[in-house]
C-alpha atoms as a PDB file:
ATOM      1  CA  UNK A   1      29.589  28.398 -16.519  1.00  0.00           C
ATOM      2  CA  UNK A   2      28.133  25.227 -15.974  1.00  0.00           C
ATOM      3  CA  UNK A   3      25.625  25.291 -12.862  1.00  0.00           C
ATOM      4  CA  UNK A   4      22.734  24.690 -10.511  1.00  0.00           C
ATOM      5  CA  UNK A   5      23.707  21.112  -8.601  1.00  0.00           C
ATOM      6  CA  UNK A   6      26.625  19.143  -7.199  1.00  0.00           C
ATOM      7  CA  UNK A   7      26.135  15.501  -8.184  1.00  0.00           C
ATOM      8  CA  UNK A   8      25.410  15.009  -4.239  1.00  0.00           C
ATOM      9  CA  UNK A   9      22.629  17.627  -5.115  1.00  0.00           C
ATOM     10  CA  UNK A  10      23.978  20.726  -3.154  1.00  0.00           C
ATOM     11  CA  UNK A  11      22.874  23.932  -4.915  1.00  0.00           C
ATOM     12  CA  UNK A  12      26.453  25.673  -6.595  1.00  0.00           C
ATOM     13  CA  UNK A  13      26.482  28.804  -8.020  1.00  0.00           C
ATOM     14  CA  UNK A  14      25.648  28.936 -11.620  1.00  0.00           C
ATOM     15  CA  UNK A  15      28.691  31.379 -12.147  1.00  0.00           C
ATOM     16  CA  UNK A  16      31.654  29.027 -10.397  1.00  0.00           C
ATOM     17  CA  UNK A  17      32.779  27.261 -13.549  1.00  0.00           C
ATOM     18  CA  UNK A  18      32.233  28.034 -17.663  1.00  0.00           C
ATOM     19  CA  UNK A  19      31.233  24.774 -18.611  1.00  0.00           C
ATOM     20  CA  UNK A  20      28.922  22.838 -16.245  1.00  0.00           C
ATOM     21  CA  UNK A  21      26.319  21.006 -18.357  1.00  0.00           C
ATOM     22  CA  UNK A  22      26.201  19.937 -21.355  1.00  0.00           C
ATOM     23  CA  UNK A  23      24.003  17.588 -23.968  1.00  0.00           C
ATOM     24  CA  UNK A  24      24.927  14.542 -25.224  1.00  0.00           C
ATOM     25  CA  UNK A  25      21.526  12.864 -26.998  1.00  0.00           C
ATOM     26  CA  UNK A  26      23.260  10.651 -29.633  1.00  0.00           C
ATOM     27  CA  UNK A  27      22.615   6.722 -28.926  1.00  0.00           C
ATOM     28  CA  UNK A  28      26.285   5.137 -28.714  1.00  0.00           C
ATOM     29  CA  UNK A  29      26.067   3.805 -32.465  1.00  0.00           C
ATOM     30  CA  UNK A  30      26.243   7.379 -33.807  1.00  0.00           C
ATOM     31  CA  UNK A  31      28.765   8.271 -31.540  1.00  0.00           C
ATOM     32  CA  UNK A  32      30.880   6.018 -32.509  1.00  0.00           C
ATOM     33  CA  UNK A  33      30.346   6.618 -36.164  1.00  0.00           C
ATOM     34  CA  UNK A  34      30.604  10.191 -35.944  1.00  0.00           C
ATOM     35  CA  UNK A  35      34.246   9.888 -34.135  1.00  0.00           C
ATOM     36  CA  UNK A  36      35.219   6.714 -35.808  1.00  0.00           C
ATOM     37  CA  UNK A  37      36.159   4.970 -32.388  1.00  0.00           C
ATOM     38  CA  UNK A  38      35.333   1.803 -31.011  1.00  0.00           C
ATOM     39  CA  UNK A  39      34.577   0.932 -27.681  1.00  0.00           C
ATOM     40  CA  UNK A  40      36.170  -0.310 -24.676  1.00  0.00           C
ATOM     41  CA  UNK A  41      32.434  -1.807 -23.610  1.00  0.00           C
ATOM     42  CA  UNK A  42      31.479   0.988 -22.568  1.00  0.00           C
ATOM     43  CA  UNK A  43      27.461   1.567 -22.300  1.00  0.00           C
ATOM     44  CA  UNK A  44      25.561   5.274 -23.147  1.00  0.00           C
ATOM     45  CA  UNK A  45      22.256   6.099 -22.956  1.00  0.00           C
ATOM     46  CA  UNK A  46      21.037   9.901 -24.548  1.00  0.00           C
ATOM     47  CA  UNK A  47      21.507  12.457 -21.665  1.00  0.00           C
ATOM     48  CA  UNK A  48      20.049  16.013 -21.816  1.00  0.00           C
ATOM     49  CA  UNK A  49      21.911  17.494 -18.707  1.00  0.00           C
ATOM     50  CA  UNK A  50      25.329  15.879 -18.067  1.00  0.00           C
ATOM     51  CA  UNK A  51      27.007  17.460 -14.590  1.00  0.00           C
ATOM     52  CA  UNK A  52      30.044  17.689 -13.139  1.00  0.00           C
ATOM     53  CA  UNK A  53      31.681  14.483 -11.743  1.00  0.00           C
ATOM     54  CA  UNK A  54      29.159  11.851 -13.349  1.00  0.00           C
ATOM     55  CA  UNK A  55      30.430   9.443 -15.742  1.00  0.00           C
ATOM     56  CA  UNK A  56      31.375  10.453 -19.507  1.00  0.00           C
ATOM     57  CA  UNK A  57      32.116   9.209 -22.950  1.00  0.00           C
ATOM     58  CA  UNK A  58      35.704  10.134 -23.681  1.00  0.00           C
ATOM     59  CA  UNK A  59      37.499   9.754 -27.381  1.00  0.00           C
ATOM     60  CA  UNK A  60      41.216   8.445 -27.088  1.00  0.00           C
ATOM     61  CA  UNK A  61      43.694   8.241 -29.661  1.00  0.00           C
ATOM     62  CA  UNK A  62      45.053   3.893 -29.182  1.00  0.00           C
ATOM     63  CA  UNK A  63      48.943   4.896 -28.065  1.00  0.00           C
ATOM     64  CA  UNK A  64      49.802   1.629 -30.202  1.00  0.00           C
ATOM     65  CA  UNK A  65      47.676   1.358 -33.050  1.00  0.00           C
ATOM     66  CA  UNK A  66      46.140   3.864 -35.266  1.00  0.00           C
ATOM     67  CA  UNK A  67      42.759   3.480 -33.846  1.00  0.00           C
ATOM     68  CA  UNK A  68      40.235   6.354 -31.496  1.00  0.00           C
ATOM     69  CA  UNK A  69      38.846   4.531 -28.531  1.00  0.00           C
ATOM     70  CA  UNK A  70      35.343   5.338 -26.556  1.00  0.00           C
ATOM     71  CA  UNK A  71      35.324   4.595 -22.685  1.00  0.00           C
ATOM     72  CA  UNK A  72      34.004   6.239 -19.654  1.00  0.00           C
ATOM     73  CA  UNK A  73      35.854   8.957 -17.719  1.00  0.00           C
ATOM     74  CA  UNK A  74      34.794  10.803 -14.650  1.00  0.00           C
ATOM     75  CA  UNK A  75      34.285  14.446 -15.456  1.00  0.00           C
ATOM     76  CA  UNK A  76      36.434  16.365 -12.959  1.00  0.00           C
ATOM     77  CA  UNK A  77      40.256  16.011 -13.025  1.00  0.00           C
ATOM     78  CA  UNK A  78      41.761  14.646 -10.302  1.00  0.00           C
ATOM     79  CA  UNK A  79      45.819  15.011 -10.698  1.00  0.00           C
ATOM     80  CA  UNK A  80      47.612  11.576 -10.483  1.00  0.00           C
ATOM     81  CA  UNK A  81      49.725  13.400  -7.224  1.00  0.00           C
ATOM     82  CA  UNK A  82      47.039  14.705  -5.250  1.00  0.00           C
ATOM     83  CA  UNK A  83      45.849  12.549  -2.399  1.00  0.00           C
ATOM     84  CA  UNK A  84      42.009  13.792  -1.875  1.00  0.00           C
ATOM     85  CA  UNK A  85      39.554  13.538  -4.815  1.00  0.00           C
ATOM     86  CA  UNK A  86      37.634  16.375  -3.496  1.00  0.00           C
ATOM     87  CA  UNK A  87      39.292  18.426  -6.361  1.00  0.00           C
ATOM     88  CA  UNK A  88      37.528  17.015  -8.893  1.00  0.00           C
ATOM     89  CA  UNK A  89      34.343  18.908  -8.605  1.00  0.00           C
ATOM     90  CA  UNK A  90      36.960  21.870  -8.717  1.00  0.00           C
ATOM     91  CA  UNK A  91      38.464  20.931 -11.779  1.00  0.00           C
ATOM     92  CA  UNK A  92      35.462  20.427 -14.577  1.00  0.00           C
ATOM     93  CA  UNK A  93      37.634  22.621 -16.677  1.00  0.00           C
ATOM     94  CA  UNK A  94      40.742  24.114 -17.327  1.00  0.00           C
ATOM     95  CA  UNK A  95      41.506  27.844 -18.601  1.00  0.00           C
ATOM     96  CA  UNK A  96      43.212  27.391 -22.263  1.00  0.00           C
ATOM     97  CA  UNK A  97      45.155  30.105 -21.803  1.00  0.00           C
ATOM     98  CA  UNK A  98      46.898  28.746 -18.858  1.00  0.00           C
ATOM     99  CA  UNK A  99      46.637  24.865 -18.661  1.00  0.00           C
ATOM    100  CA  UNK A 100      50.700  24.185 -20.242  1.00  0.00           C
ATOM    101  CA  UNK A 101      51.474  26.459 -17.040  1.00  0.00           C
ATOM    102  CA  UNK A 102      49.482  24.954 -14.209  1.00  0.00           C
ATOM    103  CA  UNK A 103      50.835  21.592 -12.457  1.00  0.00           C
ATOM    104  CA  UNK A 104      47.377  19.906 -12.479  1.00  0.00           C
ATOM    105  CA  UNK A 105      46.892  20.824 -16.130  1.00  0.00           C
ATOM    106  CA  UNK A 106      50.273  20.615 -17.343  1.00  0.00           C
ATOM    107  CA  UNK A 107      51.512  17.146 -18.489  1.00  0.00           C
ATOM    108  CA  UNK A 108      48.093  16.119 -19.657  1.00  0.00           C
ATOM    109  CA  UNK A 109      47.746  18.785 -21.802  1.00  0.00           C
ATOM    110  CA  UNK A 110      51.169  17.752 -23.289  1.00  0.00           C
ATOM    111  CA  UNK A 111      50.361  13.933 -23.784  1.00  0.00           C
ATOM    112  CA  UNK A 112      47.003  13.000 -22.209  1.00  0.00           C
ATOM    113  CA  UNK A 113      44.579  14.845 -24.450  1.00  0.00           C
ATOM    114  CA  UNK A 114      40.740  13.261 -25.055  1.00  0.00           C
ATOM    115  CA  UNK A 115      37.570  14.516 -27.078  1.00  0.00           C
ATOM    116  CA  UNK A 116      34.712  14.839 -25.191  1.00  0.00           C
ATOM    117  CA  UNK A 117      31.358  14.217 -27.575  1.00  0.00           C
ATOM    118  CA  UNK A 118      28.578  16.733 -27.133  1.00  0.00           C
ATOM    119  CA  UNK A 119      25.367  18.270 -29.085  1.00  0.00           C
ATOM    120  CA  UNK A 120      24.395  21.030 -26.748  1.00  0.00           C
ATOM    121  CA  UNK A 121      25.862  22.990 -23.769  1.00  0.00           C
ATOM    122  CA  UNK A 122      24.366  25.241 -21.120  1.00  0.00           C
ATOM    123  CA  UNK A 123      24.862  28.622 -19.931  1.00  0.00           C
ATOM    124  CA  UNK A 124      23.375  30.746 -17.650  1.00  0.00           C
ATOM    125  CA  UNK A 125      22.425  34.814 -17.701  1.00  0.00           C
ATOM    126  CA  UNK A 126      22.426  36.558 -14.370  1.00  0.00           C
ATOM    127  CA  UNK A 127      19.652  39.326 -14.516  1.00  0.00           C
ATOM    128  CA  UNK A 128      19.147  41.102 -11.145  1.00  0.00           C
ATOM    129  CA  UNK A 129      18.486  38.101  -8.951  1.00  0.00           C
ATOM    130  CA  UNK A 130      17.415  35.548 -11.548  1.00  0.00           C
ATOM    131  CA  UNK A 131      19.617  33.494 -13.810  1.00  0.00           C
ATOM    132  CA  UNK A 132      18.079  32.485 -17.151  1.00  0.00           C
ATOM    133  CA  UNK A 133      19.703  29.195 -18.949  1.00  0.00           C
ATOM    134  CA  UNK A 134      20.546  29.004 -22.585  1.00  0.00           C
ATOM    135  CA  UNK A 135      20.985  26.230 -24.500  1.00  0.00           C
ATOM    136  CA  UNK A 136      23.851  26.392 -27.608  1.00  0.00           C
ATOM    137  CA  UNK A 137      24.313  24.746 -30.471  1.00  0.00           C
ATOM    138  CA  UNK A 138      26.280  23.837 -33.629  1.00  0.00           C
ATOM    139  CA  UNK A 139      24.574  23.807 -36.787  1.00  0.00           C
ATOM    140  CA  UNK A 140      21.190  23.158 -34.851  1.00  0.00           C
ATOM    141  CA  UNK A 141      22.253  20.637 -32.588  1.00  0.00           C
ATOM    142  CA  UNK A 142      24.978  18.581 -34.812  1.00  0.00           C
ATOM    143  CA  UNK A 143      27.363  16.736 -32.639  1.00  0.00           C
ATOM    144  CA  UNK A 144      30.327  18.221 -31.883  1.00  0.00           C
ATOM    145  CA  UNK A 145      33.733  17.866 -30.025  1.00  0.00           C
ATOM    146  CA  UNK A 146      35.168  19.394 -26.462  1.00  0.00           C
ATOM    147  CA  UNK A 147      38.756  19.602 -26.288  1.00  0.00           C
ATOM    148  CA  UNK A 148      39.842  18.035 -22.823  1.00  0.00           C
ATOM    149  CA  UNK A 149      41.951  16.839 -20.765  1.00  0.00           C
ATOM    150  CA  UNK A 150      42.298  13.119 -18.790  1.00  0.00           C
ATOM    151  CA  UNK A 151      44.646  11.803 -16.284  1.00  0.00           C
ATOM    152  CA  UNK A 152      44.374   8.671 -13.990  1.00  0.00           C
ATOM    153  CA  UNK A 153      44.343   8.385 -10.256  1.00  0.00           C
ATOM    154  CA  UNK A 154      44.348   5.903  -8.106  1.00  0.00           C
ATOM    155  CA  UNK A 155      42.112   6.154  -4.645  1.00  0.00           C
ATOM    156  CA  UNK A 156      43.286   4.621  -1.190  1.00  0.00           C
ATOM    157  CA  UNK A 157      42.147   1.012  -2.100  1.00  0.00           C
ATOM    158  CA  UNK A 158      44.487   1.084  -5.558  1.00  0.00           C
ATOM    159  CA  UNK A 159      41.628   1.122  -8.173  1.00  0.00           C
ATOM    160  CA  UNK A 160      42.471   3.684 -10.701  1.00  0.00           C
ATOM    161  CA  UNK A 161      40.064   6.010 -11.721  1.00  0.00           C
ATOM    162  CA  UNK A 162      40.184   7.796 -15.154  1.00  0.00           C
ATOM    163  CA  UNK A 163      38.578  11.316 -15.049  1.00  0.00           C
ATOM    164  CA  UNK A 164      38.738  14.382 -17.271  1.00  0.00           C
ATOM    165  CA  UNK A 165      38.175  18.036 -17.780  1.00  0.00           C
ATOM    166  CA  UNK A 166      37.243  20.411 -20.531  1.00  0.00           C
ATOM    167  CA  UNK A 167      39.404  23.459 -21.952  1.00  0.00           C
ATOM    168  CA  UNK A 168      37.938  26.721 -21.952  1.00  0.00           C
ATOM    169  CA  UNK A 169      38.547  29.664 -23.791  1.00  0.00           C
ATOM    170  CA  UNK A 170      37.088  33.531 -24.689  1.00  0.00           C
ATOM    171  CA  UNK A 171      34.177  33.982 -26.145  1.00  0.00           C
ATOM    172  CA  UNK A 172      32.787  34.372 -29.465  1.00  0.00           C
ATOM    173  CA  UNK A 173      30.090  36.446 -30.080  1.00  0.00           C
ATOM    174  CA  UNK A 174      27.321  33.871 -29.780  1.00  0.00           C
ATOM    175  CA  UNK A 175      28.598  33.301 -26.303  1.00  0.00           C
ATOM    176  CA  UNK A 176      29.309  36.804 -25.089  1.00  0.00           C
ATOM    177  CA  UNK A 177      26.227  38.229 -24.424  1.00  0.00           C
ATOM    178  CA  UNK A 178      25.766  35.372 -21.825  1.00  0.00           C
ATOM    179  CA  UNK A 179      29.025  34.446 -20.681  1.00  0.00           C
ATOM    180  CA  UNK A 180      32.923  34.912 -20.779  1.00  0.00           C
ATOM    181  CA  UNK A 181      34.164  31.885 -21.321  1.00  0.00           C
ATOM    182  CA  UNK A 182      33.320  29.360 -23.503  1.00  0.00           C
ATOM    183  CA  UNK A 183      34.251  25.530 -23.828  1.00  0.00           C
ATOM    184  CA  UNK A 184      36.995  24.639 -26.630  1.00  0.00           C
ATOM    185  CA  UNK A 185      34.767  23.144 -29.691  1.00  0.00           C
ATOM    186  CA  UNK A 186      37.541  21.431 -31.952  1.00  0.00           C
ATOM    187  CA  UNK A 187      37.362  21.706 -35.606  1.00  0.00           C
ATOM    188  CA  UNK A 188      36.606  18.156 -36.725  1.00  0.00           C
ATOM    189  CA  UNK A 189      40.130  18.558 -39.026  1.00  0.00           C
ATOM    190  CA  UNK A 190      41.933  19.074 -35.639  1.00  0.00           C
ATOM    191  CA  UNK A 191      40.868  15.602 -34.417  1.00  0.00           C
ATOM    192  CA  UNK A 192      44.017  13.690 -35.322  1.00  0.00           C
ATOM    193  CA  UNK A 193      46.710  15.892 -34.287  1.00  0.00           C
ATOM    194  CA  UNK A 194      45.373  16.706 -30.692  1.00  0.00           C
ATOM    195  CA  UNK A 195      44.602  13.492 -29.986  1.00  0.00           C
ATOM    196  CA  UNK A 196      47.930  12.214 -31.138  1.00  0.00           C
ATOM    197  CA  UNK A 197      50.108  10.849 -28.192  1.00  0.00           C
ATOM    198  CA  UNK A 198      52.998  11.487 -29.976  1.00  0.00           C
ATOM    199  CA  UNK A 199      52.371  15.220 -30.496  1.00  0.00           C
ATOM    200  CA  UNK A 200      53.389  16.446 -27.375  1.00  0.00           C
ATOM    201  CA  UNK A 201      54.082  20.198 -28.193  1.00  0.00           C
ATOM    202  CA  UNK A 202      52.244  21.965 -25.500  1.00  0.00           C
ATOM    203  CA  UNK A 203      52.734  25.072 -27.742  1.00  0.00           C
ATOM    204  CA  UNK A 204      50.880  23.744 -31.172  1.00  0.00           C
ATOM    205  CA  UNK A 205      48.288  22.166 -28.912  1.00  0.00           C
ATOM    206  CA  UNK A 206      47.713  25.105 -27.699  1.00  0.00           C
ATOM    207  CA  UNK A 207      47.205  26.678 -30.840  1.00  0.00           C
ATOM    208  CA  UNK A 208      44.556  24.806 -31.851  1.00  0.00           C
ATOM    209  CA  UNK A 209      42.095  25.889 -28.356  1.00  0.00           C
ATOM    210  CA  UNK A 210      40.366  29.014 -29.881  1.00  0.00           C
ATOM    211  CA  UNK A 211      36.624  30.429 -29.908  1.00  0.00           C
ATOM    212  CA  UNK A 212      34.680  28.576 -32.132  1.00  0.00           C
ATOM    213  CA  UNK A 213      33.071  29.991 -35.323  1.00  0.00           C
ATOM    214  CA  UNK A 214      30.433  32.009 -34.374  1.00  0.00           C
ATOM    215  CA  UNK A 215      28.789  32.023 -37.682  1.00  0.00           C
ATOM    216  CA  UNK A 216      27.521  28.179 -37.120  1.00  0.00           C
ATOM    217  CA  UNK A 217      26.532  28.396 -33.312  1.00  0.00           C
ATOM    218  CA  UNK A 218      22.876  29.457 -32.148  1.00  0.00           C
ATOM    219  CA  UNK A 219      21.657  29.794 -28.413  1.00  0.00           C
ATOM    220  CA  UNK A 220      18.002  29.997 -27.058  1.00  0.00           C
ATOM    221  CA  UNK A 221      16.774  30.606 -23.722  1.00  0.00           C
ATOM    222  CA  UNK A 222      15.343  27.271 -22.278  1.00  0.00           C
ATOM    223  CA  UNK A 223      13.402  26.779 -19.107  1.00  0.00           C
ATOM    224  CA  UNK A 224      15.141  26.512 -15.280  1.00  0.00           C
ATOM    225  CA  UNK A 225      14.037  23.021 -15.283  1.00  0.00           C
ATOM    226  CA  UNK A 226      17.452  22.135 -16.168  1.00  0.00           C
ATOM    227  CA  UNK A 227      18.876  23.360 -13.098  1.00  0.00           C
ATOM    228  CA  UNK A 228      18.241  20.369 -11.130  1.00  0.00           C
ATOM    229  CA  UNK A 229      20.577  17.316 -11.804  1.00  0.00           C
ATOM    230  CA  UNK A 230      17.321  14.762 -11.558  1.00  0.00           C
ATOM    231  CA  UNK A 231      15.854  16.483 -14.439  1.00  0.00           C
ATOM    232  CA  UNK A 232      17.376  14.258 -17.710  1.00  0.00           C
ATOM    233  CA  UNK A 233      15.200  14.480 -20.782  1.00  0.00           C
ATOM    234  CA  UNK A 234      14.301  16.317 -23.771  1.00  0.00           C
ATOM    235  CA  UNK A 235      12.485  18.945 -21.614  1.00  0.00           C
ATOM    236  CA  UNK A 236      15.167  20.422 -20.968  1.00  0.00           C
ATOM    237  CA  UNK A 237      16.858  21.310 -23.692  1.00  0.00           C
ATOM    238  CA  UNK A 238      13.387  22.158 -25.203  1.00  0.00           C
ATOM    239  CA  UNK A 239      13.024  26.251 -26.462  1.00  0.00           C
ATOM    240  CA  UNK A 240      11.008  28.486 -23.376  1.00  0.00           C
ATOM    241  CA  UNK A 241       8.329  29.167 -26.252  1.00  0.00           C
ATOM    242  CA  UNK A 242       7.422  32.538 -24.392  1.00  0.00           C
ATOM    243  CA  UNK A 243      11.216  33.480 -23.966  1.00  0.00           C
ATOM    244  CA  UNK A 244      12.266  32.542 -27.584  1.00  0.00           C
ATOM    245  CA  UNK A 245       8.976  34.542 -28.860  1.00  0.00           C
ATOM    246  CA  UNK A 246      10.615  37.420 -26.859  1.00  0.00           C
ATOM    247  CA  UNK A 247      13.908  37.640 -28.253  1.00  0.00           C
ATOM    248  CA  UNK A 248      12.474  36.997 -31.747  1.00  0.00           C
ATOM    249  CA  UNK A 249      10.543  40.561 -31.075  1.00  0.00           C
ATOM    250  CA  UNK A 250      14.019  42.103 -29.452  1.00  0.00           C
ATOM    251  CA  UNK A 251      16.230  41.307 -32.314  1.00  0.00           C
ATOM    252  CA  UNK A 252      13.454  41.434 -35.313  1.00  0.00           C
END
């Protein structure tokens, strides 16, 4: 449940799609140690509130050499078939449970499969008329993986453009309580086989999109200031001191 703006800065409903922000504040040097990729020339500065159809680091398995590649996709799948791009900002992720079913999802779930890099993600809590974001976490903000998808498409004038979308799946119990969906975190031993071109079992890739441990996850309510696309710093991701100090007392 990604929310709050379009990239054109249109107000969206917070509750149209699971996973529409997310954290990546790792310079490109860690990233690429962390995944053990190198890069296409690709450029990344830290960004606290990545939306839907801006440009993202993506983690490719080399289809001829045993090597994971970093390069820049556009996050919202557009379909190699369809002929209007306007689906992207429809397509930020795809339902786990149904992607090896669904034409858009199909095929790239078979044999175009990515890792998108991450250290936080964003949900929101509807209470009456309010929403109330949370930020999550892995191990206190380690980095972590996204299972996704990537196809390529090519626009009117024949440049191809390389875009992306994230698998979703239920909920564990970190996530419940404010949502229910959550994106596909990949255990770091899954790396190599869903990234592997060759593996194109729909079935076993399938297998490996499932909640995330709960036990290792945290989430804190952070301030609304990260409901507007312009905002992009440590702000806010930052802990709503009066919030947490609130749910401390709740759950104490």
């Amino acid at each position: 449940m990604f929310g709050g703006e379009s990239f054109s800065g249109t107000p969206i409903c917070h509750n149209c799609h699971m996973c529409g922000r997310y954290r990546l504040s790792r310079r490109k040097q860690l990233i690429d140690e962390y995944f053990d990729t190198v890069s296409d020339g690709c450029e990344w500065t830290p960004r606290y509130n990545i939306a839907p159809t801006q440009p993202v680091p993506v983690v490719r398995q080399n289809p001829k050499e045993p090597i994971r590649e970093l390069s820049m996709m556009r996050w919202g799948l557009i379909p190699s078939w369809v002929k209007d791009s306007s689906v992207a900002a429809k397509m930020i992720n795809a339902r786990s449970e149904t992607a090896a079913a669904k034409p858009a999802f199909r095929e790239a779930l078979k044999s175009r499969r990515c890792v998108l890099p991450a250290d936080a993600f964003y949900e929101w809590q509807r209470t009456g008329k309010n929403e109330q974001p949370y930020c999550f976490e892995v191990n206190e903000g380690e980095m972590f993986g996204f299972a996704g998808i990537w196809d390529r498409w090519r626009d009117p004038s024949g440049k191809t453009v390389e875009t992306c979308s994230i698998l979703t799946t239920t909920p564990n119990v970190v996530t419940s309580a404010i949502h229910d969906r959550m994106p596909v975190i990949l255990d770091p031993d899954s790396y190599d086989l869903w990234l592997d071109p060759g593996m194109q079992d729909a079935s076993a890739a399938s297998e490996m999109l499932k909640p995330y441990g709960a036990q290792v996850m945290r989430c804190y309510p952070i301030s609304t200031r990260i409901n507007h696309v312009a905002n992009d710093d440590e702000d806010c991701s930052a802990p709503a001191a009066e919030l947490v100090e609130f749910q401390a007392r709740l759950f104490s």
